[in-house]
N, C-alpha and C. Protein backbone atom coordinates (compact mmCIF):
# COMPACT_ATOMS: atom_id res chain seq x y z
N UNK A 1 -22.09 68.56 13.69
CA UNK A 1 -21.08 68.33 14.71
C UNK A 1 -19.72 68.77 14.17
N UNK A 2 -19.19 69.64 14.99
CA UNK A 2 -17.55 70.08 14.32
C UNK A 2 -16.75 68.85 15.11
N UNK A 3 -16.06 68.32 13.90
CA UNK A 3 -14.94 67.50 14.31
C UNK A 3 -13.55 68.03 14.06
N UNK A 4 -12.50 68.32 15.11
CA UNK A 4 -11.29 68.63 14.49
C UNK A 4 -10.24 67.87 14.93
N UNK A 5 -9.27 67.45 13.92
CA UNK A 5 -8.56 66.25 13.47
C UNK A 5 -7.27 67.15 14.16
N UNK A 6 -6.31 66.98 15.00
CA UNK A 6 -5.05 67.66 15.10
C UNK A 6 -3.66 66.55 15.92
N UNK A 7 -2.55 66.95 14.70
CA UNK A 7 -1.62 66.07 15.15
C UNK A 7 -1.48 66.68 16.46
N UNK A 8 -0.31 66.10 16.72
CA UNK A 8 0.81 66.52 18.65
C UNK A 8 2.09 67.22 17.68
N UNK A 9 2.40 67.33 18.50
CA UNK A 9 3.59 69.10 18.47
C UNK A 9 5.06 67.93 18.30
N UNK A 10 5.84 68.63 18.28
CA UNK A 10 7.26 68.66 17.95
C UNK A 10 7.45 67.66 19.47
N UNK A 11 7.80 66.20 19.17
CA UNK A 11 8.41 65.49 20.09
C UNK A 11 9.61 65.43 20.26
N UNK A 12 10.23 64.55 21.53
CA UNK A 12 11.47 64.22 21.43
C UNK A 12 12.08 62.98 21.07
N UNK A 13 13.50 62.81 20.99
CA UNK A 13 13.29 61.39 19.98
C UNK A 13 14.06 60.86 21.27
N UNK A 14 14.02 60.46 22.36
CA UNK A 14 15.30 60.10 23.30
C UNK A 14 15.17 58.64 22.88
N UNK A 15 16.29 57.66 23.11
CA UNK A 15 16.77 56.41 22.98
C UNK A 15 16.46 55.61 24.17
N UNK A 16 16.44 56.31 25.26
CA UNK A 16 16.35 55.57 26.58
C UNK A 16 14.74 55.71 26.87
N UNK A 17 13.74 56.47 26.22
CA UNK A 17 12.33 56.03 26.47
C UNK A 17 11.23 55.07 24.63
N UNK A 18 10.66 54.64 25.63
CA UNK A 18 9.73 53.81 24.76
C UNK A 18 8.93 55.08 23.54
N UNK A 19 8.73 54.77 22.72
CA UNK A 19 7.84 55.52 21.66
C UNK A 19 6.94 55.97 22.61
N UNK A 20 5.88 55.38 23.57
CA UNK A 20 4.52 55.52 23.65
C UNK A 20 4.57 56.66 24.80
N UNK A 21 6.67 56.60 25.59
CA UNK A 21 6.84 57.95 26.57
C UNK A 21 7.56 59.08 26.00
N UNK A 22 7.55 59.00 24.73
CA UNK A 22 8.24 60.34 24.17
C UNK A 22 7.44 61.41 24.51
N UNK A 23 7.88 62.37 24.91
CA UNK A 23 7.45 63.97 25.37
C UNK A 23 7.52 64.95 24.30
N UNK A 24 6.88 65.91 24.52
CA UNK A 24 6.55 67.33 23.62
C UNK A 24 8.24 68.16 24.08
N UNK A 25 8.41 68.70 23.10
CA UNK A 25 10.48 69.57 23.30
C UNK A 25 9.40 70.73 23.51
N UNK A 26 9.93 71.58 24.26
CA UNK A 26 9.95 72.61 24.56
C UNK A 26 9.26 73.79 23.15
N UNK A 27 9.59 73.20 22.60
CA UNK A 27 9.42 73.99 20.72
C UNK A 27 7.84 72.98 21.09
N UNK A 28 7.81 72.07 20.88
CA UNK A 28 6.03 71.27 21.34
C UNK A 28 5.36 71.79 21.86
N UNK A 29 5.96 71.93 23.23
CA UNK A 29 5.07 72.74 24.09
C UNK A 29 4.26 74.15 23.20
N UNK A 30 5.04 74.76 22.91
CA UNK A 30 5.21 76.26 22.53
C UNK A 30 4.08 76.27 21.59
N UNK A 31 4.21 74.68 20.47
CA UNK A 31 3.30 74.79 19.36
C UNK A 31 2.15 74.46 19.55
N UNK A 32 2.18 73.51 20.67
CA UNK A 32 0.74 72.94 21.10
C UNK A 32 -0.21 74.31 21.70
N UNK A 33 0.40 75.43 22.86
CA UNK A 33 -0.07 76.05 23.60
C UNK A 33 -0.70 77.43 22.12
N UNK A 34 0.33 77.67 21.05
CA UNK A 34 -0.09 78.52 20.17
C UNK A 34 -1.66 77.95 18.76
N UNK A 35 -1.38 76.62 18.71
CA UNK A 35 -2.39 75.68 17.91
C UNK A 35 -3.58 75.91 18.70
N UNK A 36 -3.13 75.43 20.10
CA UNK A 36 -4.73 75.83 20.80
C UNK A 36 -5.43 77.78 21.21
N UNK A 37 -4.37 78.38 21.09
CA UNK A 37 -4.83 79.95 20.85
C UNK A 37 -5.41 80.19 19.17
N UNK A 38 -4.88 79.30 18.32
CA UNK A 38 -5.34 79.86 16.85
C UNK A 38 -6.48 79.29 17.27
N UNK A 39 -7.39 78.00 17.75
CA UNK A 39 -7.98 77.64 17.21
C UNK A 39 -9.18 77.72 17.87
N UNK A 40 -8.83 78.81 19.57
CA UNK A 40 -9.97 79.58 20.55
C UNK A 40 -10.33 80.52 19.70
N UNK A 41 -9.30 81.68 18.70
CA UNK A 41 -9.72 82.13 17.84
C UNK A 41 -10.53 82.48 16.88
N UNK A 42 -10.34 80.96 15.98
CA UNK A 42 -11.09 80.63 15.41
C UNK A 42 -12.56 79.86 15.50
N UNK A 43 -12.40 79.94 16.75
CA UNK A 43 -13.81 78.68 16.93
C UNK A 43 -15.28 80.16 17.38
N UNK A 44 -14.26 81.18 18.30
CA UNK A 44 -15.00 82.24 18.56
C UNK A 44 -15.41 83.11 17.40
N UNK A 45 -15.04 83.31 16.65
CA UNK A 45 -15.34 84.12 15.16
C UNK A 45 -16.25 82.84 14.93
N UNK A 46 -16.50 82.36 14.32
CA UNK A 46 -17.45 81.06 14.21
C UNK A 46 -18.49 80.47 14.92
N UNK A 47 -17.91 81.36 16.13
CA UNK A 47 -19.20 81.43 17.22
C UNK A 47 -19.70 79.27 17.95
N UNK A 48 -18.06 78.31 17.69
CA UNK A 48 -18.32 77.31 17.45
C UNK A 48 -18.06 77.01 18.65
N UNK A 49 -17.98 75.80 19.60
CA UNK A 49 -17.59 75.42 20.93
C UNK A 49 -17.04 73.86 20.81
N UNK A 50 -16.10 74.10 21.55
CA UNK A 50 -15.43 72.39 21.83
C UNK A 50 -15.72 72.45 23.43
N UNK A 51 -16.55 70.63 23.68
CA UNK A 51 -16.50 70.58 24.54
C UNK A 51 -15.76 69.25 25.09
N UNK A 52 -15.30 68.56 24.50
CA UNK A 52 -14.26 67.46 24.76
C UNK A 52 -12.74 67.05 23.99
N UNK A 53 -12.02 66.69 24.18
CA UNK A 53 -10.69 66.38 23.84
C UNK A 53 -10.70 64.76 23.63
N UNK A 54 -10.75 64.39 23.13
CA UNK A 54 -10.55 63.02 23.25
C UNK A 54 -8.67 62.87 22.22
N UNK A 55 -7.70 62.09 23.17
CA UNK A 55 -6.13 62.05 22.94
C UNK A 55 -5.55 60.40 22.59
N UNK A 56 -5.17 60.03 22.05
CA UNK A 56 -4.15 58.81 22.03
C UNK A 56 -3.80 58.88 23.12
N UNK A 57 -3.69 57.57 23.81
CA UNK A 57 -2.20 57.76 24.84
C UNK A 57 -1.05 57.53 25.15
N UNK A 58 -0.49 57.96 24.17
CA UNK A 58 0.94 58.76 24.04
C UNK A 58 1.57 59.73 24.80
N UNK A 59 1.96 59.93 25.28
CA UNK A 59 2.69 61.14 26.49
C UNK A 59 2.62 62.33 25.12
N UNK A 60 3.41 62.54 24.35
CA UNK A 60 3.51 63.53 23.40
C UNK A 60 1.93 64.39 23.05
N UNK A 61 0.78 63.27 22.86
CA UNK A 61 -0.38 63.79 22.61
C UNK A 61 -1.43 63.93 23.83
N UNK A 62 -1.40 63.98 24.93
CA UNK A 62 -1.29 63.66 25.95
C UNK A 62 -0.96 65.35 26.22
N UNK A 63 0.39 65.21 26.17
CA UNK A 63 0.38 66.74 26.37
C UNK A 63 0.13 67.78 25.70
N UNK A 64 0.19 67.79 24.09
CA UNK A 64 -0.68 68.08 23.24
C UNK A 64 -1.90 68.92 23.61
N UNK A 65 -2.92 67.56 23.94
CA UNK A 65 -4.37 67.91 24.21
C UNK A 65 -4.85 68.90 25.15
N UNK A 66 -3.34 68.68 26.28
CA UNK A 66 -3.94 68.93 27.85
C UNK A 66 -3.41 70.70 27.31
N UNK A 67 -2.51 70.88 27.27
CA UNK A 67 -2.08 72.42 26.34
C UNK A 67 -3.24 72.85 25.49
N UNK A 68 -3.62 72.24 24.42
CA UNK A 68 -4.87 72.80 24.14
C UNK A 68 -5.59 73.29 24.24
N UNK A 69 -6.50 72.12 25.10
CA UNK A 69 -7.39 72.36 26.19
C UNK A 69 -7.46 73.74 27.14
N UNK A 70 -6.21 73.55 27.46
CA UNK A 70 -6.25 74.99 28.44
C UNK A 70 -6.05 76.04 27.51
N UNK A 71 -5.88 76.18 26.57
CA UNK A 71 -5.99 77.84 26.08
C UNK A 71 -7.12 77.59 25.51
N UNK A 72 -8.55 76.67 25.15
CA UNK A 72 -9.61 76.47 24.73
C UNK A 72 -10.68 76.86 26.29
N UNK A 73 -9.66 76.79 27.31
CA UNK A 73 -10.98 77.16 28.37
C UNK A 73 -11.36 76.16 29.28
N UNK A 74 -11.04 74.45 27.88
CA UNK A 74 -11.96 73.42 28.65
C UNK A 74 -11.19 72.60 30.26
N UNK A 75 -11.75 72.65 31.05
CA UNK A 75 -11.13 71.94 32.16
C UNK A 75 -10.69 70.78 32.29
N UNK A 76 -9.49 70.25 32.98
CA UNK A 76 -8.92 68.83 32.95
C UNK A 76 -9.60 67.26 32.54
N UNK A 77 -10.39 67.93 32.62
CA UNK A 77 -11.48 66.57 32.88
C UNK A 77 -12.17 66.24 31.79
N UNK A 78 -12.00 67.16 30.98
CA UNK A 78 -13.05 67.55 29.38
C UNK A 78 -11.68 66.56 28.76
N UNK A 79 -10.34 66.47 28.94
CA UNK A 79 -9.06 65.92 27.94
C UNK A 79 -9.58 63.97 28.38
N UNK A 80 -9.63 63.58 27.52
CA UNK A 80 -9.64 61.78 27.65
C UNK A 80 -9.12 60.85 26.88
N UNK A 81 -8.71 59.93 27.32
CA UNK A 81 -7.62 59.57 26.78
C UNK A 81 -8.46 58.10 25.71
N UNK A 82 -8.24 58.08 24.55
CA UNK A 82 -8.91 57.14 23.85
C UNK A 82 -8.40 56.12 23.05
N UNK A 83 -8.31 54.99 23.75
CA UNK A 83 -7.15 53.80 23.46
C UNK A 83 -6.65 53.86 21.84
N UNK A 84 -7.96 53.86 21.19
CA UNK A 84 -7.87 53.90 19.53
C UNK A 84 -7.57 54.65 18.62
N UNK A 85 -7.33 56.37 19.46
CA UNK A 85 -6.35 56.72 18.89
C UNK A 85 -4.94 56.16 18.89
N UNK A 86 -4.41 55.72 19.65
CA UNK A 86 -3.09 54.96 19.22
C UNK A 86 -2.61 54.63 17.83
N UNK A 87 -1.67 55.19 17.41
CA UNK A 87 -1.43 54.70 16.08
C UNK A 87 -0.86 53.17 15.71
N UNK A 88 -1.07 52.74 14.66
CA UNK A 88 -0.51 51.79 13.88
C UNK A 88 -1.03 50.38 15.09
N UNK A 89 -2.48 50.63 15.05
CA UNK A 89 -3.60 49.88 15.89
C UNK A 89 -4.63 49.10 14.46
N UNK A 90 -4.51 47.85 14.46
CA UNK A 90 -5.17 47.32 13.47
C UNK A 90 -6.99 47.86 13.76
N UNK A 91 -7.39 48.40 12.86
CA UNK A 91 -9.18 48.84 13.36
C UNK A 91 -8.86 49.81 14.16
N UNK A 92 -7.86 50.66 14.37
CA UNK A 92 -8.15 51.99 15.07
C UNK A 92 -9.33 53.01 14.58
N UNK A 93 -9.20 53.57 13.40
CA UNK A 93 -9.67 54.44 12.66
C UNK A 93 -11.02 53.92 12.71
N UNK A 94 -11.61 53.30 12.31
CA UNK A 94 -13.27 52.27 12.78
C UNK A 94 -13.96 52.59 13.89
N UNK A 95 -12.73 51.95 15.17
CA UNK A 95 -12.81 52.19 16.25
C UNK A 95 -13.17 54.03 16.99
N UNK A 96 -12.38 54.30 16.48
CA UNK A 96 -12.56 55.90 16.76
C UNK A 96 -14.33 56.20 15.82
N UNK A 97 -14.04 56.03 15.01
CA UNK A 97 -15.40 56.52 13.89
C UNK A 97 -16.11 56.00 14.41
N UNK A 98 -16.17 54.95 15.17
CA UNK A 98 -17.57 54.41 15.97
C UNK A 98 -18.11 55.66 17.20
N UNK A 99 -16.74 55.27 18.04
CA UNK A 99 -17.03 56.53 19.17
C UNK A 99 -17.69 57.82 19.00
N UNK A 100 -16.78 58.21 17.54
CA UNK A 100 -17.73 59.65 17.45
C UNK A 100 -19.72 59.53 16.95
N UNK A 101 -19.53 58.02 16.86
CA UNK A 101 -20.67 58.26 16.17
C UNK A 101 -22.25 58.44 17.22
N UNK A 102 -21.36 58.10 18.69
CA UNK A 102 -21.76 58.18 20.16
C UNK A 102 -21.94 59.51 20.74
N UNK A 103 -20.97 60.12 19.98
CA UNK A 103 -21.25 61.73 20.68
C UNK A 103 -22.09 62.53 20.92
N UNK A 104 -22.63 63.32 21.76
CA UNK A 104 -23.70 64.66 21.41
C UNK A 104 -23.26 65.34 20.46
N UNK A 105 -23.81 65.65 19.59
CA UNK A 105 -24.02 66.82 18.88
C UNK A 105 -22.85 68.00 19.05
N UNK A 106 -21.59 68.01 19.18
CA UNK A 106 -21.26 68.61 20.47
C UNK A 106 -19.86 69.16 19.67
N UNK A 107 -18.87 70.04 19.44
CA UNK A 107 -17.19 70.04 19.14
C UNK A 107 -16.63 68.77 20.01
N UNK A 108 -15.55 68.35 19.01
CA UNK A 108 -14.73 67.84 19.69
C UNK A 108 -13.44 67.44 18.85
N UNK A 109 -11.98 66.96 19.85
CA UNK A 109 -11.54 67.16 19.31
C UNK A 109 -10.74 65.63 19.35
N UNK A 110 -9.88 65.68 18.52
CA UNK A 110 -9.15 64.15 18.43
C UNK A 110 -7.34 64.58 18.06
N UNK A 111 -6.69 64.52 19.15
CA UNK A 111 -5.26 64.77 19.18
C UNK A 111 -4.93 63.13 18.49
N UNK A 112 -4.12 63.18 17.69
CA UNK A 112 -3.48 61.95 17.24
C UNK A 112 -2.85 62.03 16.48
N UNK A 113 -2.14 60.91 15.71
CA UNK A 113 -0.78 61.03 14.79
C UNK A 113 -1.55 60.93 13.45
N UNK A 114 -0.06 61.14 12.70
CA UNK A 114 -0.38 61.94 11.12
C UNK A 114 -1.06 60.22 10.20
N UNK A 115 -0.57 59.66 10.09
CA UNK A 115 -1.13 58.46 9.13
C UNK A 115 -2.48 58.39 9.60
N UNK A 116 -2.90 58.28 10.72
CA UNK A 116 -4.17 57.00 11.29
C UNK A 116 -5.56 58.19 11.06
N UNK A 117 -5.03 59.78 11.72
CA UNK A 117 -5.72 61.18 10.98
C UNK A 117 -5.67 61.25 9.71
N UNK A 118 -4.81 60.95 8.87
CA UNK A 118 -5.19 61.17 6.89
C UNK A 118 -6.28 60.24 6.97
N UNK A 119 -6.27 59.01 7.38
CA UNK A 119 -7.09 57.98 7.07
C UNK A 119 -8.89 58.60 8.06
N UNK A 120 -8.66 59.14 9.16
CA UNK A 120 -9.81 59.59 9.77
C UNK A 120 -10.41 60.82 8.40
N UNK A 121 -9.14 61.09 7.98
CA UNK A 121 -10.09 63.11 6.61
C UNK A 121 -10.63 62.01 6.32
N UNK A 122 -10.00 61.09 5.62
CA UNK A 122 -10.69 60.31 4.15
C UNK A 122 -11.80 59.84 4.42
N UNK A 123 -11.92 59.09 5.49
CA UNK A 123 -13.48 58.52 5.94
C UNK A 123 -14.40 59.64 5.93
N UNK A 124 -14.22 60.65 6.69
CA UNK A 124 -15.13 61.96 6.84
C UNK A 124 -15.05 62.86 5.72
N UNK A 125 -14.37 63.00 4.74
CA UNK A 125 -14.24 63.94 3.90
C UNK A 125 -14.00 63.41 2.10
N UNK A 126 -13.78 62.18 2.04
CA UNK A 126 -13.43 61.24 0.78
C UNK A 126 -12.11 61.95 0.68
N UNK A 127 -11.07 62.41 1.14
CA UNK A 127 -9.68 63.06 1.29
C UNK A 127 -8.59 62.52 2.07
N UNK A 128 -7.95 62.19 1.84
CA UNK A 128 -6.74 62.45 3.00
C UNK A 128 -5.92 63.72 3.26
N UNK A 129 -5.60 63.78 4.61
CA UNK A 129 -5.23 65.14 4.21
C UNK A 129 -4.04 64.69 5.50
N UNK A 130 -3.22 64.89 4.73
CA UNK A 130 -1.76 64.76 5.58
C UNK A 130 -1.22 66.06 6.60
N UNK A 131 -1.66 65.93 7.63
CA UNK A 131 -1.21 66.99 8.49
C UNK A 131 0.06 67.27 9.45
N UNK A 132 0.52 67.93 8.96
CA UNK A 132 2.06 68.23 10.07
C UNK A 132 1.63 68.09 11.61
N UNK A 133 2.85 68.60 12.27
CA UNK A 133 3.08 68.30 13.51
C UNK A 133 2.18 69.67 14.02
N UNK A 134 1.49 69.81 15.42
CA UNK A 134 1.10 71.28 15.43
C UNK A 134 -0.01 71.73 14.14
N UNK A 135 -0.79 70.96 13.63
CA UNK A 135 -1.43 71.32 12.82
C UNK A 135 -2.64 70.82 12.93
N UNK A 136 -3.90 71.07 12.58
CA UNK A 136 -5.14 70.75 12.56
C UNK A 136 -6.42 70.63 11.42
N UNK A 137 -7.48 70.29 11.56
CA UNK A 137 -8.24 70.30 10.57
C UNK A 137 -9.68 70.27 11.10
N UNK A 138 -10.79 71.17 10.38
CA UNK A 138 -12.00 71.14 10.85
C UNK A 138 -12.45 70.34 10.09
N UNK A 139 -13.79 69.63 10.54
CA UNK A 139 -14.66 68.81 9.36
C UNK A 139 -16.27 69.35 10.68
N UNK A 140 -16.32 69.43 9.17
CA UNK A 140 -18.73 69.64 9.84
C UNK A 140 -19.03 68.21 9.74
N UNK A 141 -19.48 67.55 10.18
CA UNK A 141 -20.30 66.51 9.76
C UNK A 141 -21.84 66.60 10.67
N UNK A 142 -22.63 66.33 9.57
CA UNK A 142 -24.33 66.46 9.35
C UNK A 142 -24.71 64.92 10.09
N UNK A 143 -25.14 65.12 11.48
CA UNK A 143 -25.60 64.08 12.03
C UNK A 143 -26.67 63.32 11.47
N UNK A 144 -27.14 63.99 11.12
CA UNK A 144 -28.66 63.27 10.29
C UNK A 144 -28.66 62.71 8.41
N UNK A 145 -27.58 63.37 8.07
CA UNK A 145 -27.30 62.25 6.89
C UNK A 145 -25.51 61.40 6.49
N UNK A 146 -25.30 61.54 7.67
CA UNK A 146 -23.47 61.31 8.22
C UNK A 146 -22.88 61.94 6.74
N UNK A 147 -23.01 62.95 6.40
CA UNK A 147 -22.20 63.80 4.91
C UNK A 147 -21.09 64.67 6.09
N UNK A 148 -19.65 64.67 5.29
CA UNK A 148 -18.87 65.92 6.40
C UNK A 148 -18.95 66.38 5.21
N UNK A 149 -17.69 67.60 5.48
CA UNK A 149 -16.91 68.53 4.63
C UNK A 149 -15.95 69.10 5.44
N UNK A 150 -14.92 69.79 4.81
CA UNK A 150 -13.60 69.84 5.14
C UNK A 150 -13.83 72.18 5.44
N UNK A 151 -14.16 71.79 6.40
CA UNK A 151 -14.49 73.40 6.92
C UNK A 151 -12.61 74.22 6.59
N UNK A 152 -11.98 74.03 7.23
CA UNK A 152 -10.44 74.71 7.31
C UNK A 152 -8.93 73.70 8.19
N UNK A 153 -7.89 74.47 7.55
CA UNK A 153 -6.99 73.43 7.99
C UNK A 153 -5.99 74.99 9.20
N UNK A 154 -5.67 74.77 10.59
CA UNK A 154 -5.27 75.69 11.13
C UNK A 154 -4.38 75.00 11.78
N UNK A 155 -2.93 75.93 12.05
CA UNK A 155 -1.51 75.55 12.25
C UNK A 155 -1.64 76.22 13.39
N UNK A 156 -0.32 75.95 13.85
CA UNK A 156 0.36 76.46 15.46
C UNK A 156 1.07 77.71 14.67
N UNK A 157 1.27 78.25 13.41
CA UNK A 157 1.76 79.29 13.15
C UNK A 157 0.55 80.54 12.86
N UNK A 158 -1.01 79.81 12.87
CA UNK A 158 -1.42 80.84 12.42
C UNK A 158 -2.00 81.70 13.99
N UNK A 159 -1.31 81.61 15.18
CA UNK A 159 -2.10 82.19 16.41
C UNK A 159 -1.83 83.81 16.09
């Protein structure tokens, strides 16, 4: 199963909205829409397929995913929003690692923030791997003996 780990893009910091309604800046947008062209790219040389999005819900990742998504192909409905990504959620990371452990066989992807993702490499990979904004990470993981490995790490700069 390809799992790929990818923060949200360049937010905004406004004073007058809550953390959980901060939006993607324009520079976000830009990085989210180019992250998801590197990584149609890359998934086609690899001959690999994503067929779900699963997002925090966060407005920032949120839009993230849904940008993604559309330069990946997958339709509105493939992006879902998954409470436990939420960061700085006591048992998030668990929580999520359970879900995937529900999945088909299948790509997918997990938009979320940088701490609660180092802690998702480490579970799947014995790593943390601290990822910028606009940035991503593949992991294989072997359904039949739950072993990952850390396939590649792909940016919004490499489209």
């Amino acid at each position: 199963m390809l799992i790929i780990l990818a923060r949200h893009a360049d937010r905004e910091t406004r004073k007058d909205r809550r953390d959980i309604e901060q939006e993607l800046t324009a520079k976000g947008a830009e990085q989210a829409v180019h992250l998801g062209q590197a990584l149609s790219r890359r998934l086609n040389v690899q001959g690999k397929v994503i067929s779900l999005v699963l997002t925090s819900p966060y407005q920032r990742t949120i839009q993230t995913a849904q940008l993604m998504a559309q330069e990946l192909g997958l339709p509105p409905e493939r992006v879902q929003i998954l409470d436990a990504l939420a960061p700085d959620i006591e048992g998030s990371v668990d929580a999520t690692m359970q879900v995937l452990s529900t999945l088909p066989d299948e790509g997918v992807i997990l938009v979320g923030h940088g701490p609660d993702l180092a802690s998702m490499a480490r579970k799947l990979c014995g790593q943390a791997v601290e990822l910028n904004k606009a940035h991503s990470m593949g992991v294989e993981k072997n359904t039949e003996n739950g072993e990952s490995r850390l396939l590649w790490l792909v940016s919004h700069n490499d489209y």
